[in-house]
N, C-alpha and C. Protein backbone atom coordinates (compact mmCIF):
# COMPACT_ATOMS: atom_id res chain seq x y z
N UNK A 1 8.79 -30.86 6.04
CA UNK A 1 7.75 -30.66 7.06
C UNK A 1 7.46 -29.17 7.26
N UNK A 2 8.70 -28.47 7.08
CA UNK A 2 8.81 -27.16 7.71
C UNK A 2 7.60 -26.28 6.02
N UNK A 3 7.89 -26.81 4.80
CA UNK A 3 7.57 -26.30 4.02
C UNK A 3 5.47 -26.83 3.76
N UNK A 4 5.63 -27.98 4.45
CA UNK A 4 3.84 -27.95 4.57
C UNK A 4 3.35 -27.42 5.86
N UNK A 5 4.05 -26.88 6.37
CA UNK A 5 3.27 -26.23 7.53
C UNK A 5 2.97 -25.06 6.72
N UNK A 6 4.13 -24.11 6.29
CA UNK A 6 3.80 -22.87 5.87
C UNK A 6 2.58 -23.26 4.56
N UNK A 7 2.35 -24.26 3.59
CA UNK A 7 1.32 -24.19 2.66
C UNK A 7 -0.02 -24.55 3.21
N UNK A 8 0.08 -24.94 4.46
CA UNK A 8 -1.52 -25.28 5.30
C UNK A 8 -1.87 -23.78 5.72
N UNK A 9 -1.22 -22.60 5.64
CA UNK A 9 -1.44 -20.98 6.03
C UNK A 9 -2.29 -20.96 5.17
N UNK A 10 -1.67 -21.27 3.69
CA UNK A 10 -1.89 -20.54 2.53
C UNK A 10 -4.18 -20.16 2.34
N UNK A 11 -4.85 -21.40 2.84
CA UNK A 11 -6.47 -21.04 2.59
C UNK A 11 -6.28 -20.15 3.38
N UNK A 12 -5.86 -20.10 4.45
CA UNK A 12 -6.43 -19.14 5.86
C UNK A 12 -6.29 -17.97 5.13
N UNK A 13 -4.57 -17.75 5.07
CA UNK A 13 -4.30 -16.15 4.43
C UNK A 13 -5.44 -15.59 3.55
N UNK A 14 -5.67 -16.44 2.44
CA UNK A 14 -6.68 -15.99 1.25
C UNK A 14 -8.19 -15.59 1.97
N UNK A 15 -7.90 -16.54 2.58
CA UNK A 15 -9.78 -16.23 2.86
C UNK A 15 -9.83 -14.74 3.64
N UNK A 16 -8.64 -14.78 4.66
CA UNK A 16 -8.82 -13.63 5.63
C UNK A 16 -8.81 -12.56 4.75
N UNK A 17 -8.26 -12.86 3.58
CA UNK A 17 -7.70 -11.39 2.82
C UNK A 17 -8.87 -10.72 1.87
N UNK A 18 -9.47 -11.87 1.73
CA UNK A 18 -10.80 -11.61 0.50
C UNK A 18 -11.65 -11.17 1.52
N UNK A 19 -11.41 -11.70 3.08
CA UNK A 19 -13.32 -10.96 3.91
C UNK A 19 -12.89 -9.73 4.18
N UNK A 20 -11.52 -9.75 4.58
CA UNK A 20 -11.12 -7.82 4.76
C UNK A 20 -11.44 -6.85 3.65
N UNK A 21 -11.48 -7.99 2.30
CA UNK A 21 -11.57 -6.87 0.92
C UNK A 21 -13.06 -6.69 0.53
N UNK A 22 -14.10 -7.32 1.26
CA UNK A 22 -15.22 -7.67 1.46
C UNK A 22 -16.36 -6.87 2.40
N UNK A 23 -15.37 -7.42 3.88
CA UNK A 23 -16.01 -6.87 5.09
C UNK A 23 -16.39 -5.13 4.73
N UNK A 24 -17.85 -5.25 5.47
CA UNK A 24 -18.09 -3.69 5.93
C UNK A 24 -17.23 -3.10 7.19
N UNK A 25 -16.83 -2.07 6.79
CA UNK A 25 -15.75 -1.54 8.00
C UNK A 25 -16.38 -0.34 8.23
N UNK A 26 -15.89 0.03 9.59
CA UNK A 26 -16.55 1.52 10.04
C UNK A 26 -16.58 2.36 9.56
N UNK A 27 -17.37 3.65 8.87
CA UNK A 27 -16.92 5.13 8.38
C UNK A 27 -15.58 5.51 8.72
N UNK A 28 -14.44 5.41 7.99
CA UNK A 28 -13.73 6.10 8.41
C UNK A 28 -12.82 5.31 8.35
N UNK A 29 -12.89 4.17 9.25
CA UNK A 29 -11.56 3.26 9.44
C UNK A 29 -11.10 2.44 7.97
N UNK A 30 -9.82 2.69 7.32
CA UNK A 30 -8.69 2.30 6.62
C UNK A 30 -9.07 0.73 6.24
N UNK A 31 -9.24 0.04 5.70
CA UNK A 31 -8.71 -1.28 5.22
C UNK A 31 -7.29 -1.87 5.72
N UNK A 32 -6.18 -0.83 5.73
CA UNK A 32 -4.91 -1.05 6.50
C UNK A 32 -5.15 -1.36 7.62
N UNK A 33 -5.72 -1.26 8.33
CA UNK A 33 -5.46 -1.99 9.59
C UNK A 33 -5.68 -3.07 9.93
N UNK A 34 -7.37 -3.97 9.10
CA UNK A 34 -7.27 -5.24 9.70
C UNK A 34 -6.23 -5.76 8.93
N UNK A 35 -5.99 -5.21 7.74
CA UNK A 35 -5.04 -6.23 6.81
C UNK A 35 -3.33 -6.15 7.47
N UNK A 36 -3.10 -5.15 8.15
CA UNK A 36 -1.70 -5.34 8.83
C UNK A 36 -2.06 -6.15 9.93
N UNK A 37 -2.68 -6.80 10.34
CA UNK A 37 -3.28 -7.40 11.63
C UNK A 37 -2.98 -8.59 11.40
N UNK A 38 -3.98 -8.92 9.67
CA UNK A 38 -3.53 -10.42 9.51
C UNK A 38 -2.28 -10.81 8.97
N UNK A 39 -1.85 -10.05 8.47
CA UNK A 39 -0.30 -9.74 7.87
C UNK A 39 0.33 -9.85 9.36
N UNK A 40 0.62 -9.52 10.19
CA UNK A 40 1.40 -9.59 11.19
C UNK A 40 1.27 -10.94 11.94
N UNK A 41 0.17 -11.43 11.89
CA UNK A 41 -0.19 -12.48 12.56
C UNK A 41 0.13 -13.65 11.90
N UNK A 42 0.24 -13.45 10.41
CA UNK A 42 0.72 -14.27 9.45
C UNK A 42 2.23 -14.67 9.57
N UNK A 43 2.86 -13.68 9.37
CA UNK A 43 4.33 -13.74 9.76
C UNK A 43 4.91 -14.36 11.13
N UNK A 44 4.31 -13.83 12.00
CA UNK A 44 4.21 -14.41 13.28
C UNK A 44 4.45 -15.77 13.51
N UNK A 45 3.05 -16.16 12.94
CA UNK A 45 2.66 -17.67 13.17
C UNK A 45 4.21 -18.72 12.20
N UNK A 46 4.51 -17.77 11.24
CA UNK A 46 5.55 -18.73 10.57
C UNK A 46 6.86 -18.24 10.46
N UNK A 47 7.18 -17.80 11.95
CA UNK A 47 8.29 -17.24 12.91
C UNK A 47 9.06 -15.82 12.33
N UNK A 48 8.18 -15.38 11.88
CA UNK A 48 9.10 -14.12 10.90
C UNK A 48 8.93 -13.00 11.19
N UNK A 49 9.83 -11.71 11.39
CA UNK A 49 9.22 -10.83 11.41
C UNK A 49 9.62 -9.57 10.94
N UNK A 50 8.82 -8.46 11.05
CA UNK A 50 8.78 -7.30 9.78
C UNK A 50 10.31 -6.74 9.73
N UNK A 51 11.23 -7.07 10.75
CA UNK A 51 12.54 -6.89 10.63
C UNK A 51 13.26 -7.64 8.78
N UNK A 52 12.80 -8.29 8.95
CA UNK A 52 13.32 -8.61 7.49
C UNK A 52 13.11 -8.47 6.61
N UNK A 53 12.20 -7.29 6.09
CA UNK A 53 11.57 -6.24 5.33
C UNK A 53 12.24 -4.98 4.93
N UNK A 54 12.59 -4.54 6.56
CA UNK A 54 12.90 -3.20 6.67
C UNK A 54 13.79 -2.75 5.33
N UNK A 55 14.93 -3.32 5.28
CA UNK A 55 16.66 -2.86 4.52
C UNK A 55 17.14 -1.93 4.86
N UNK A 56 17.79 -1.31 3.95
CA UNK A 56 18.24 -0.11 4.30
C UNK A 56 17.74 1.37 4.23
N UNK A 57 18.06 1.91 5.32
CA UNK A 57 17.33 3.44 5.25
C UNK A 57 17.27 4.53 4.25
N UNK A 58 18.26 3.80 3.20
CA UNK A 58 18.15 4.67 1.75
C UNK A 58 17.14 4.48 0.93
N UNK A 59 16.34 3.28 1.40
CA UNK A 59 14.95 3.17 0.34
C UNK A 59 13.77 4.47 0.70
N UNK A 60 14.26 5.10 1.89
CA UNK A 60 13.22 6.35 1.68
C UNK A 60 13.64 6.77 1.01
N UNK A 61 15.05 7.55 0.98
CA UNK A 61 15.62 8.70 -0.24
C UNK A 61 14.79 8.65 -1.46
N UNK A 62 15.16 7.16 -1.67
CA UNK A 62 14.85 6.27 -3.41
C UNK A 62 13.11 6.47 -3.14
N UNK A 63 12.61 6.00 -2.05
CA UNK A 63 10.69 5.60 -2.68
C UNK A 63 10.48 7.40 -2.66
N UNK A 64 11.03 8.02 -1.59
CA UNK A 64 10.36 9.41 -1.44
C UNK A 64 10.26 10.74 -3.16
N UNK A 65 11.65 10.37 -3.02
CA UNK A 65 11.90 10.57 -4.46
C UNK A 65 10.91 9.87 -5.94
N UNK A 66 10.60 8.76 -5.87
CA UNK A 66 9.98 8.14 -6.81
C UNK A 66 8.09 8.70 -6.74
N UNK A 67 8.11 8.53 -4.94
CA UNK A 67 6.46 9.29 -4.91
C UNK A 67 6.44 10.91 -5.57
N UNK A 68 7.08 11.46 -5.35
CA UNK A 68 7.25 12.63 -6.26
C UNK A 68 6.97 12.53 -7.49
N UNK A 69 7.65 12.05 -7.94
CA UNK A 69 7.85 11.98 -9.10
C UNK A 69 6.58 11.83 -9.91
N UNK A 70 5.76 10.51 -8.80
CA UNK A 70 4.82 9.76 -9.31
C UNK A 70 3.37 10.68 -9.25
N UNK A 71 3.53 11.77 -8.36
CA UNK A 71 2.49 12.95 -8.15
C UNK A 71 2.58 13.84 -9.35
N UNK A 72 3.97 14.32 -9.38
CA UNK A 72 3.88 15.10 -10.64
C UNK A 72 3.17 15.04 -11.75
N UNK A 73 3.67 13.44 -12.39
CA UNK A 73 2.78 12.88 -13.33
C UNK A 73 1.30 12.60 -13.04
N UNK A 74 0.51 12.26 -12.10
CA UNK A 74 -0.53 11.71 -11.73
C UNK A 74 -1.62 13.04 -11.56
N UNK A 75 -0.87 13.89 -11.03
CA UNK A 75 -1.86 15.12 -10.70
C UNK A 75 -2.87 15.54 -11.68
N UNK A 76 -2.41 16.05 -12.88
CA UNK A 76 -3.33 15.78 -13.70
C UNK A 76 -4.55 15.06 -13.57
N UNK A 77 -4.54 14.24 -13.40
CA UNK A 77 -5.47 13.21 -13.33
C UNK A 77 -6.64 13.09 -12.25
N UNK A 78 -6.10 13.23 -11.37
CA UNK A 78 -6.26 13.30 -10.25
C UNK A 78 -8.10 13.64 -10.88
N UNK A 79 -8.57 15.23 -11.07
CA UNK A 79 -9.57 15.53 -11.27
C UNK A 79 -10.56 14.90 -12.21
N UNK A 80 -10.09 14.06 -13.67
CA UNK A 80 -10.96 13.19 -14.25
C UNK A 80 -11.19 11.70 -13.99
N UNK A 81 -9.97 11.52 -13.49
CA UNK A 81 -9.83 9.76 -13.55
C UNK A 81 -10.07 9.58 -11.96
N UNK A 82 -9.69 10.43 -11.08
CA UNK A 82 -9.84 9.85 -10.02
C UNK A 82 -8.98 9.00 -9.34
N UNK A 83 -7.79 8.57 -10.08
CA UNK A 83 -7.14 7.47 -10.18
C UNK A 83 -6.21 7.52 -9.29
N UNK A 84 -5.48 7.58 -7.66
CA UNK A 84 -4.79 7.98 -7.27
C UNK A 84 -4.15 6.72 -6.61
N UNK A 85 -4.73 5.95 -6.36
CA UNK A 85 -4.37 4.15 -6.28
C UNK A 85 -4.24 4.33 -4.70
N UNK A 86 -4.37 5.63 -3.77
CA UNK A 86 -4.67 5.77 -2.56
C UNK A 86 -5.94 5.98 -1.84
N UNK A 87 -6.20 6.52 -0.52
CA UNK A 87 -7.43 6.84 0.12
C UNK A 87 -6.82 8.41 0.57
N UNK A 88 -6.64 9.02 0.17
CA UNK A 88 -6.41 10.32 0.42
C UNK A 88 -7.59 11.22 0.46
N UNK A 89 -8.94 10.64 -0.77
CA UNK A 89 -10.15 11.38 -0.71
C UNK A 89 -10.70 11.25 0.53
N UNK A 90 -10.71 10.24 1.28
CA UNK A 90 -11.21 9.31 2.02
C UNK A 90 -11.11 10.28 3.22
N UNK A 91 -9.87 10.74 3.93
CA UNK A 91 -9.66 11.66 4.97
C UNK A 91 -10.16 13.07 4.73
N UNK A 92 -11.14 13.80 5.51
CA UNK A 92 -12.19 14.79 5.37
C UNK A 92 -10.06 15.41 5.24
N UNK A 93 -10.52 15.89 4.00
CA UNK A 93 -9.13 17.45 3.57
C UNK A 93 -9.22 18.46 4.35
N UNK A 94 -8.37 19.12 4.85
CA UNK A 94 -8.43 20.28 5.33
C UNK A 94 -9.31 21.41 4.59
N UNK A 95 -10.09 22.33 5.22
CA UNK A 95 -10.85 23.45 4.60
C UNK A 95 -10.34 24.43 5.46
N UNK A 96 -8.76 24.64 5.39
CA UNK A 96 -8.29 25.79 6.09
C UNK A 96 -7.69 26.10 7.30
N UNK A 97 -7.77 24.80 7.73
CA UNK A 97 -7.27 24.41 9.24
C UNK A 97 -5.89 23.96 8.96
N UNK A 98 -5.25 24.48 9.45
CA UNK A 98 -3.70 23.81 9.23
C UNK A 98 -3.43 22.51 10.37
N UNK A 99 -4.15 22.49 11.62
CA UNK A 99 -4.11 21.10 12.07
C UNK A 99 -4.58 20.16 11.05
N UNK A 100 -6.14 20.46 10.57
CA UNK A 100 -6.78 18.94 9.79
C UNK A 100 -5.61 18.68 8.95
N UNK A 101 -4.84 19.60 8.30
CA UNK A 101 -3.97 19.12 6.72
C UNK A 101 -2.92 18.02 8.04
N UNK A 102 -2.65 18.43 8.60
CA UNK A 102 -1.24 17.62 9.71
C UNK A 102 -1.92 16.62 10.06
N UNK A 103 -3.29 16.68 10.64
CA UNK A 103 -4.16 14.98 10.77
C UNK A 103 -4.26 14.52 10.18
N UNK A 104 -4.54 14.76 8.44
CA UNK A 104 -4.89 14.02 7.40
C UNK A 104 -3.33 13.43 6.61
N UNK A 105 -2.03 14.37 6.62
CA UNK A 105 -1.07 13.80 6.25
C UNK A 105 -0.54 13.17 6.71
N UNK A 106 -0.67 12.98 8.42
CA UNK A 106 0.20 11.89 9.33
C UNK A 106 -1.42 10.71 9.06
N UNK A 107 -2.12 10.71 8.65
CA UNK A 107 -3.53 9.93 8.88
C UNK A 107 -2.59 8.63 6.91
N UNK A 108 -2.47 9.96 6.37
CA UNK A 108 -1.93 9.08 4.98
C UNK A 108 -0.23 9.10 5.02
N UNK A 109 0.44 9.04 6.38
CA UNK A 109 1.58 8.22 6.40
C UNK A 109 1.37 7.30 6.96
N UNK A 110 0.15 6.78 8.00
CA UNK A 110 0.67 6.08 8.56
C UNK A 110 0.15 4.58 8.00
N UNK A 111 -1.33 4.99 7.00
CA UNK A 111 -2.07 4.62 5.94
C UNK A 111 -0.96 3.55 5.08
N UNK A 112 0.12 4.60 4.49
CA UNK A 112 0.86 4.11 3.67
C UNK A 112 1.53 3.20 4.02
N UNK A 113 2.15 3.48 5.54
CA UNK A 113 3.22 2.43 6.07
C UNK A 113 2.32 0.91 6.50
N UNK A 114 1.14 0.72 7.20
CA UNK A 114 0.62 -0.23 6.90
C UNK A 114 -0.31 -0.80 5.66
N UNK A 115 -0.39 -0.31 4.58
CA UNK A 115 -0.26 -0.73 3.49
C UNK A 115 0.57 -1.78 2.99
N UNK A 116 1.68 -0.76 2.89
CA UNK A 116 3.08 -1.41 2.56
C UNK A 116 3.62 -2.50 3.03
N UNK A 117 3.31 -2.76 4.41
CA UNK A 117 3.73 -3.89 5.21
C UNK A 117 2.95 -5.32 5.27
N UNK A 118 1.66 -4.42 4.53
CA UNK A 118 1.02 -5.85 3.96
C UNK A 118 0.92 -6.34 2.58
N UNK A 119 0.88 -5.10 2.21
CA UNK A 119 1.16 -5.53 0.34
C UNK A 119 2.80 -6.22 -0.30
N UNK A 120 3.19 -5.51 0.50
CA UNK A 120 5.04 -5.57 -0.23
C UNK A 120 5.38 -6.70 0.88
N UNK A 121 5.40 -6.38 2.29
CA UNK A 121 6.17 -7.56 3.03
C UNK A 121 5.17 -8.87 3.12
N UNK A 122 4.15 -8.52 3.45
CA UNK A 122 3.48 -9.70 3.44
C UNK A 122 3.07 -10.54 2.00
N UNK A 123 2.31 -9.78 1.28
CA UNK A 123 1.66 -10.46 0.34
C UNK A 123 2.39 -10.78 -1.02
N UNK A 124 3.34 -10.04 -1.17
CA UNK A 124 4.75 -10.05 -2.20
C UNK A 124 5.67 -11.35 -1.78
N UNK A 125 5.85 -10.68 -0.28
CA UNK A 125 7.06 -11.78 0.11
C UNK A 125 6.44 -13.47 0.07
N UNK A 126 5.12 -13.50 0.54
CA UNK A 126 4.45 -14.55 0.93
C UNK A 126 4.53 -15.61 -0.66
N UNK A 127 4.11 -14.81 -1.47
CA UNK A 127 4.19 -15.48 -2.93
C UNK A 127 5.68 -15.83 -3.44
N UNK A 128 6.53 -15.23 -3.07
CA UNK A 128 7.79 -14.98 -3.41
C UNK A 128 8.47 -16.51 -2.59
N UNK A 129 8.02 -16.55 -1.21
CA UNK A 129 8.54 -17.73 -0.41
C UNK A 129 7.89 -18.60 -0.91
N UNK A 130 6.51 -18.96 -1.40
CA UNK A 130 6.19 -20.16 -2.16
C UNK A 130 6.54 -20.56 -3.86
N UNK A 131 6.67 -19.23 -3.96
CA UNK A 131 7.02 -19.86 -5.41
C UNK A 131 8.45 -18.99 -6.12
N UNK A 132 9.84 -19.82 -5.30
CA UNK A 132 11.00 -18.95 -5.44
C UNK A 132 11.35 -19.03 -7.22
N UNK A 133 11.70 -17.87 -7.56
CA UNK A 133 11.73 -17.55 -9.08
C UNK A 133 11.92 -16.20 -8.76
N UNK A 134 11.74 -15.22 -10.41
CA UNK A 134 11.62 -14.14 -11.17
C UNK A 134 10.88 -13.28 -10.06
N UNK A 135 10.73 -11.95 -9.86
CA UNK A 135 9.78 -11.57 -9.27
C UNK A 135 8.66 -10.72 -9.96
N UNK A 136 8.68 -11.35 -11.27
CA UNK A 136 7.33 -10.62 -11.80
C UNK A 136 5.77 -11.31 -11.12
N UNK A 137 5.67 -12.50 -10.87
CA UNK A 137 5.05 -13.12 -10.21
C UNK A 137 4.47 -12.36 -9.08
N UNK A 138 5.13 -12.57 -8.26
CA UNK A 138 5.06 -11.79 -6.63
C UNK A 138 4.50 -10.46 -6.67
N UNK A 139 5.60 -9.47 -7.63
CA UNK A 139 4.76 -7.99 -7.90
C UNK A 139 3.30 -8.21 -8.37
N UNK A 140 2.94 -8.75 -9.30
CA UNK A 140 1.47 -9.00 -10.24
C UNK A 140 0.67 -9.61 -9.37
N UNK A 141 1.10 -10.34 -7.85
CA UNK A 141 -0.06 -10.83 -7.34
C UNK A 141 -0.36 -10.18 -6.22
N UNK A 142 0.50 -9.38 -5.90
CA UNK A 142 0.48 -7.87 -4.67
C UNK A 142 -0.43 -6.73 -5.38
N UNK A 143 0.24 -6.41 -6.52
CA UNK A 143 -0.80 -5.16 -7.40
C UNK A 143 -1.80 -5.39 -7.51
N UNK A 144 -2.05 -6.82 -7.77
CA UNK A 144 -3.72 -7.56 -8.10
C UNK A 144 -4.76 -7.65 -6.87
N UNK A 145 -3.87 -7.70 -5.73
CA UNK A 145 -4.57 -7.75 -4.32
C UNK A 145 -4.82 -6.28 -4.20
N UNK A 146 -3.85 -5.74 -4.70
CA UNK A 146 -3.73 -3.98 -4.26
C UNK A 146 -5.48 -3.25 -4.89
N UNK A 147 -5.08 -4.05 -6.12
CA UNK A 147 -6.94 -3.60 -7.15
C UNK A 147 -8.20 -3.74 -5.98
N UNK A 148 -8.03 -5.54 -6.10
CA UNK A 148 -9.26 -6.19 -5.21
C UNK A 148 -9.29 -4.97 -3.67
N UNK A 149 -8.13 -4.68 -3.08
CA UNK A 149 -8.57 -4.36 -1.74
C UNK A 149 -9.03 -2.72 -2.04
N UNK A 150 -9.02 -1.90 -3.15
CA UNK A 150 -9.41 -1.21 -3.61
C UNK A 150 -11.16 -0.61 -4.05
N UNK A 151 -11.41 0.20 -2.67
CA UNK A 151 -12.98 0.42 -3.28
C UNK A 151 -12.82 1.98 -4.33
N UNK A 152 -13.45 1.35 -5.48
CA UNK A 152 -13.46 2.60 -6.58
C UNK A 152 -14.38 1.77 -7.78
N UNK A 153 -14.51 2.72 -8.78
CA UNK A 153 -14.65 2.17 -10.02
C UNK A 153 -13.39 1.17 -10.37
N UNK A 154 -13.81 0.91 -11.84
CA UNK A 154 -13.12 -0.28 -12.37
C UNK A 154 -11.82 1.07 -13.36
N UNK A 155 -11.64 2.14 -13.41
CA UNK A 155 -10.96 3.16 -13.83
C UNK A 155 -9.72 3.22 -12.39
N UNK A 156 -10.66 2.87 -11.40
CA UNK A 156 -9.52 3.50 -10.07
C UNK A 156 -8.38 2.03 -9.73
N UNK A 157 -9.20 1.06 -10.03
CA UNK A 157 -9.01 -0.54 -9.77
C UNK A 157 -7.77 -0.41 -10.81
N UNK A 158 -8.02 -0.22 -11.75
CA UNK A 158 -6.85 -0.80 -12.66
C UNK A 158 -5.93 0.78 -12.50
N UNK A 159 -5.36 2.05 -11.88
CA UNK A 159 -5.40 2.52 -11.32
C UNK A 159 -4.00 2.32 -10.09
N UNK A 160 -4.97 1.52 -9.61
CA UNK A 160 -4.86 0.82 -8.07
C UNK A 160 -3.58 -0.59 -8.61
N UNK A 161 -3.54 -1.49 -9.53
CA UNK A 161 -3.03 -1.88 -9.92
C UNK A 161 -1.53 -1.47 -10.34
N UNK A 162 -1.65 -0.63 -11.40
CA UNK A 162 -0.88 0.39 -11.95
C UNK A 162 0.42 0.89 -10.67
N UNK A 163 -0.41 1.34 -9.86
CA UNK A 163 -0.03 1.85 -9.02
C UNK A 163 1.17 0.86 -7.73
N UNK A 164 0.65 -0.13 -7.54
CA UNK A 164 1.14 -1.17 -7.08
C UNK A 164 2.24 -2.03 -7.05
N UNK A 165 1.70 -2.02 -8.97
CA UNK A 165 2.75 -3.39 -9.64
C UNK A 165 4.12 -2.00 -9.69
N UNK A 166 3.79 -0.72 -9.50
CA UNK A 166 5.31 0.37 -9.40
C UNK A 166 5.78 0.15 -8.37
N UNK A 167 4.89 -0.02 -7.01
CA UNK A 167 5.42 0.10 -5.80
C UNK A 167 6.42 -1.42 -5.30
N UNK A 168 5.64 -2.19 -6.02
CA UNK A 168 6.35 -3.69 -6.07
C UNK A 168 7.81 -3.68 -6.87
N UNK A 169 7.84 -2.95 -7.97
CA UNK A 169 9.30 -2.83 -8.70
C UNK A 169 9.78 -2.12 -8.07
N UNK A 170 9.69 -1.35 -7.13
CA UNK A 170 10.58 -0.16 -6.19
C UNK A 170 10.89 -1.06 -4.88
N UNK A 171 10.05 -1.80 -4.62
CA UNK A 171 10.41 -2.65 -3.61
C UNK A 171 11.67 -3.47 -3.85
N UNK A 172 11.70 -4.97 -4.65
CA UNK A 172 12.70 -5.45 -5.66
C UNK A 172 13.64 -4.82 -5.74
N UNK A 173 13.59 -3.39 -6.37
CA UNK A 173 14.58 -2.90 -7.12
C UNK A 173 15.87 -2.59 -5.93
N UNK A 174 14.88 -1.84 -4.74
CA UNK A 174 15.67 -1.57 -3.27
C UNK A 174 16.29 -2.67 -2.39
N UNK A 175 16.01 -4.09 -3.24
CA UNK A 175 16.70 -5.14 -2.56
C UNK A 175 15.86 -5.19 -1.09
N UNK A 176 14.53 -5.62 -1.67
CA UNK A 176 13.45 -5.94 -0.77
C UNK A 176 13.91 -5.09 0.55
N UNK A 177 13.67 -3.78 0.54
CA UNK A 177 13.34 -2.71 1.92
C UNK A 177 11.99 -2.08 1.54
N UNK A 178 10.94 -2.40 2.52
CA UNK A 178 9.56 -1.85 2.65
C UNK A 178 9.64 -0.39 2.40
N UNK A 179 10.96 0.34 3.23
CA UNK A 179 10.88 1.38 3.51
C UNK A 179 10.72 2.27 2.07
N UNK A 180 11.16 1.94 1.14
CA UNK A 180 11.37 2.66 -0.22
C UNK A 180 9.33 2.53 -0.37
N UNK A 181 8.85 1.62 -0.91
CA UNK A 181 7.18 1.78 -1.01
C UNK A 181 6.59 2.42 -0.24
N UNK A 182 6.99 2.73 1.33
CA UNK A 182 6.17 3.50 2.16
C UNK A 182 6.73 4.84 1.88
N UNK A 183 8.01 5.12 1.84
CA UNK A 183 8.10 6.36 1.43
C UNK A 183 6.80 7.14 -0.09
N UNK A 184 7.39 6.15 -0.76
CA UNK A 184 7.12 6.51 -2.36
C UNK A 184 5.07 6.67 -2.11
N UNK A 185 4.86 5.96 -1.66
CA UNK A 185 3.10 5.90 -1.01
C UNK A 185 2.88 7.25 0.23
N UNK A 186 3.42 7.07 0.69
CA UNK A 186 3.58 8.32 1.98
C UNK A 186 3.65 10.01 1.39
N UNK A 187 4.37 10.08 0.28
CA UNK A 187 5.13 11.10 -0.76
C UNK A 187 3.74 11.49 -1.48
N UNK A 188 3.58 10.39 -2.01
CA UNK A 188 1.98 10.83 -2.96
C UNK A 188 0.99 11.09 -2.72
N UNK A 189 0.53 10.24 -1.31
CA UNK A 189 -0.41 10.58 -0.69
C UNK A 189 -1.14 11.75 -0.08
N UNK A 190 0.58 12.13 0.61
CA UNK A 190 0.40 13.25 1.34
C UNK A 190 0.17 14.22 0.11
N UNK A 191 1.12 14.40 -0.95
CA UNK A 191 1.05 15.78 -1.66
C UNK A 191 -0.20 15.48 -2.38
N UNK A 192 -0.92 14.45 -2.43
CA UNK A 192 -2.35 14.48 -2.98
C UNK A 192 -2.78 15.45 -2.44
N UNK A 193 -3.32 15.58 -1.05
CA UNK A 193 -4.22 16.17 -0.30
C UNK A 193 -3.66 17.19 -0.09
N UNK A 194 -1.88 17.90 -0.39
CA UNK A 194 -2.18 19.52 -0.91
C UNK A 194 -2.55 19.87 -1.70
N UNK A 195 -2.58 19.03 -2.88
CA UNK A 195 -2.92 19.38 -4.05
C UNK A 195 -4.44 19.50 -4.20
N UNK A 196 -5.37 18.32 -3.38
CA UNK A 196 -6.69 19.10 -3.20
C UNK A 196 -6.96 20.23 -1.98
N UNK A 197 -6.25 20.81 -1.73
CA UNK A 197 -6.53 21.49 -0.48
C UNK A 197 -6.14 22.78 -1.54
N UNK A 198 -5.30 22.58 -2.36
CA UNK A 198 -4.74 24.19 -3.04
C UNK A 198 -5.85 23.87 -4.09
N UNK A 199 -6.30 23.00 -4.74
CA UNK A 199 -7.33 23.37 -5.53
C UNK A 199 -8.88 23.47 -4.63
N UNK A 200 -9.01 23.54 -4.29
CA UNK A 200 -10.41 23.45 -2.75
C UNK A 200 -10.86 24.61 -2.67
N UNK A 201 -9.29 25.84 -2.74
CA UNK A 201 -9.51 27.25 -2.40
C UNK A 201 -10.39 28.16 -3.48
N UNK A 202 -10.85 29.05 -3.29
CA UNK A 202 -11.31 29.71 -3.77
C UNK A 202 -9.97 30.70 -4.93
């Protein structure tokens, strides 16, 4: 009984998730937010909550470390491909103001952390509780949502993917703690937008 209640969620979730990836949203306002909304409300409704996500506090060490890593390599890029699998362009960059850079990097932590809580805890775990197995599954259908909720070209989309199906193996790998993906997303994000702020300058 307990297991067809949770599969009568399953249209709602989808649909809500495709009009958020859909819906026109305000200048400015994130995709993260309605989607942690229905993500929370999701969990909610089928008594759960983001406490059992969290793990342990060493998955920052591990994601913070891995977003590094993942900038290093990516930077490059950054200027042809565009490809950053974040919204970092998205927040007006600092032009010299050392507040805007502190609005725009707490703007892409906090970006990251509800991200994460809907991609990795919600939409990972959600697949993961219906269809217990392997977790290549679960990662590939979080990264794949990660594309769709992704406005860019079809270069940034797959990208956006790329980007995802890593954050999903860092998830896993940390013995399902959110905290490691929000770090590792939080890490890249932010040093995106020094990295356009030091190339910006004259």
């Amino acid at each position: 009984m307990a297991i067809r209640a949770l599969r009568t969620l399953i249209p709602v979730e989808v649909l809500a998730a495709i009009a958020i990836a859909f819906a026109p949203l305000p200048l400015g306002m994130s995709i993260a937010l309605p989607l942690l909304i229905v993500a929370s409300l999701s969990r909610w409704l089928r008594g759960r909550s983001w406490h059992e996500v969290v793990g342990s506090p060493r998955g920052l060490l591990v994601g913070g470390i891995a977003g590094a890593i993942a900038l290093v390599l990516a930077a490059p890029l950054f200027g042809a491909f565009h490809v950053t699998a974040v919204e970092w362009w998205l927040v007006p960059a600092a032009r010299g103001e050392s507040m805007q850079v502190v609005l725009a990097i707490a703007h892409a932590i906090v970006t990251a952390a509800a991200l994460e809580l809907a991609l990795r805890g919600w939409i990972l775990e959600r697949v993961w509780e219906l269809s217990p197995g392997p977790a290549a599954l679960p990662i590939a259908v979080a990264a794949g949502a990660e594309a769709l909720l992704h406005d860019g070209p079809i270069a940034a989309r797959i990208g956006a993917a790329l980007f995802g199906a890593g954050l999903g193996l860092l998830y896993v790998g940390c013995k399902r703690s959110v905290l490691a993906p929000i770090a590792a997303r939080a890490v890249f994000a932010g040093g995106a937008i020094l990295v356009e702020l030091i190339r910006s300058r004259p």
